[in-house]
Protein backbone atom coordinates (compact mmCIF):
# COMPACT_ATOMS: atom_id res chain seq x y z
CA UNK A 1 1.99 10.62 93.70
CA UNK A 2 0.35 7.41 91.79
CA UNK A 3 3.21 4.87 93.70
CA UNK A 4 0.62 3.21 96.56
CA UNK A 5 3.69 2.94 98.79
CA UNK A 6 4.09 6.62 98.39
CA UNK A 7 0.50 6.82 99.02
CA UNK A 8 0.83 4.88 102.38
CA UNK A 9 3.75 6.74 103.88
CA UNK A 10 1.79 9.96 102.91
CA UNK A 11 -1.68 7.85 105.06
CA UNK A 12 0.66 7.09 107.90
CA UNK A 13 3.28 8.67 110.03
CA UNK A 14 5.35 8.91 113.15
CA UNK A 15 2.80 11.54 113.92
CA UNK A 16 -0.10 11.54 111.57
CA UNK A 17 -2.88 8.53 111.96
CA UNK A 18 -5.58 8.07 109.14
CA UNK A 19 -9.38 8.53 110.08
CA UNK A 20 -10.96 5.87 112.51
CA UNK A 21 -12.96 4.31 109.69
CA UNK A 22 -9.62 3.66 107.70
CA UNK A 23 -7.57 2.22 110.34
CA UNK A 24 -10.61 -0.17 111.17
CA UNK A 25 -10.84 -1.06 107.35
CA UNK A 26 -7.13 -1.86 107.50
CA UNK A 27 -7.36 -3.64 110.28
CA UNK A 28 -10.40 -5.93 108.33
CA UNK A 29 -8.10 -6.16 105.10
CA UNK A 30 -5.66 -7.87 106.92
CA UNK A 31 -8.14 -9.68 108.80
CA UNK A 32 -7.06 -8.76 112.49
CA UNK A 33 -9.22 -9.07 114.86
CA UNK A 34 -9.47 -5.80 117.32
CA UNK A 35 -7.31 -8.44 119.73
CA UNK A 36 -4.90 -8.99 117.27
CA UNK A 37 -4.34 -5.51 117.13
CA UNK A 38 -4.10 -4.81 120.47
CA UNK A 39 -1.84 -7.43 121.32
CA UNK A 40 0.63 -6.36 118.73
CA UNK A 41 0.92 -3.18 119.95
CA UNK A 42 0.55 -4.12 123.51
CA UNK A 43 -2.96 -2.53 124.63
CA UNK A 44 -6.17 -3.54 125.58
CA UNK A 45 -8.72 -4.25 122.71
CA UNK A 46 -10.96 -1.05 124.20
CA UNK A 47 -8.43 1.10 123.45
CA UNK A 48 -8.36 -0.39 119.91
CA UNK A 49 -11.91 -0.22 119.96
CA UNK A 50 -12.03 3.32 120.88
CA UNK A 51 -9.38 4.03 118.25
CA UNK A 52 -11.27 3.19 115.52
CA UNK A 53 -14.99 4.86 116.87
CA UNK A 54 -12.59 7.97 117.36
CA UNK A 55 -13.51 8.31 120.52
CA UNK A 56 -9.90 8.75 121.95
CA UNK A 57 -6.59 8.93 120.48
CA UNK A 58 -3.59 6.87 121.25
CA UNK A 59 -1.01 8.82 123.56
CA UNK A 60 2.74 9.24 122.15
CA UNK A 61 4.20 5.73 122.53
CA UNK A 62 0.76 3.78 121.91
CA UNK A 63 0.82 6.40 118.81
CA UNK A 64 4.41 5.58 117.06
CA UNK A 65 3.50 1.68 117.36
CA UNK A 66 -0.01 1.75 116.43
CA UNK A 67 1.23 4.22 113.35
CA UNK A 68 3.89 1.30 112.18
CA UNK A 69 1.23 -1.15 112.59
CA UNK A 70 -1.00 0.91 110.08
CA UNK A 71 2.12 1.45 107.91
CA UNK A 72 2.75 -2.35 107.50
CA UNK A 73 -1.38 -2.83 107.32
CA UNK A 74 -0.92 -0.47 104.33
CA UNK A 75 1.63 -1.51 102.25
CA UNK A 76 -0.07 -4.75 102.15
CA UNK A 77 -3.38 -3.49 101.03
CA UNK A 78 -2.58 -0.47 99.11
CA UNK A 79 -6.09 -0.84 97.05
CA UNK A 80 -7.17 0.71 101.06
CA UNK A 81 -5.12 3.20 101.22
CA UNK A 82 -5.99 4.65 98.20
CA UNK A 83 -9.77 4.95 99.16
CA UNK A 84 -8.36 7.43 101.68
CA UNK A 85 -9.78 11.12 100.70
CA UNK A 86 -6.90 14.28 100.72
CA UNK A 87 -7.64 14.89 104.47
CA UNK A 88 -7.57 14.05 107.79
């Protein structure tokens, strides 16, 4: 699986999220702002925050968006989604 696209749809999801400290390096790649983020997906930048920390977990809806997001986030900046490690 060299291809970074393949890479990124095996990182992200409908279901599956990467680790906080991914999605927040993402997020920097792109350079979004927590805010950015939030409005995109339509939530308050605490929940973003909290994302990232992994101190919560988006619920379903919040989850399919925020998974997209990443998706995009990653095809963009495939040099991060290769720094990912085998797991979860």
């Amino acid at each position: 699986m060299s291809d970074p696209l393949r890479r990124s749809d095996a990182l992200v999801d409908a279901d599956t999220l990467p680790p906080p400290r991914v999605r927040q390096q993402l997020r920097l790649a792109a350079g979004f702002t927590q805010a950015d983020v939030a409005e995109a997906i339509g939530v308050k930048r605490v929940a973003v925050a909290r994302w990232e920390a992994g101190l919560t977990q988006p619920h379903r809806n919040n989850r399919l968006r925020y998974a997209q997001f990443l998706r995009r986030l990653a095809e963009e900046h495939p040099a991060v989604a290769q720094e990912v490690p085998g797991g979860n």
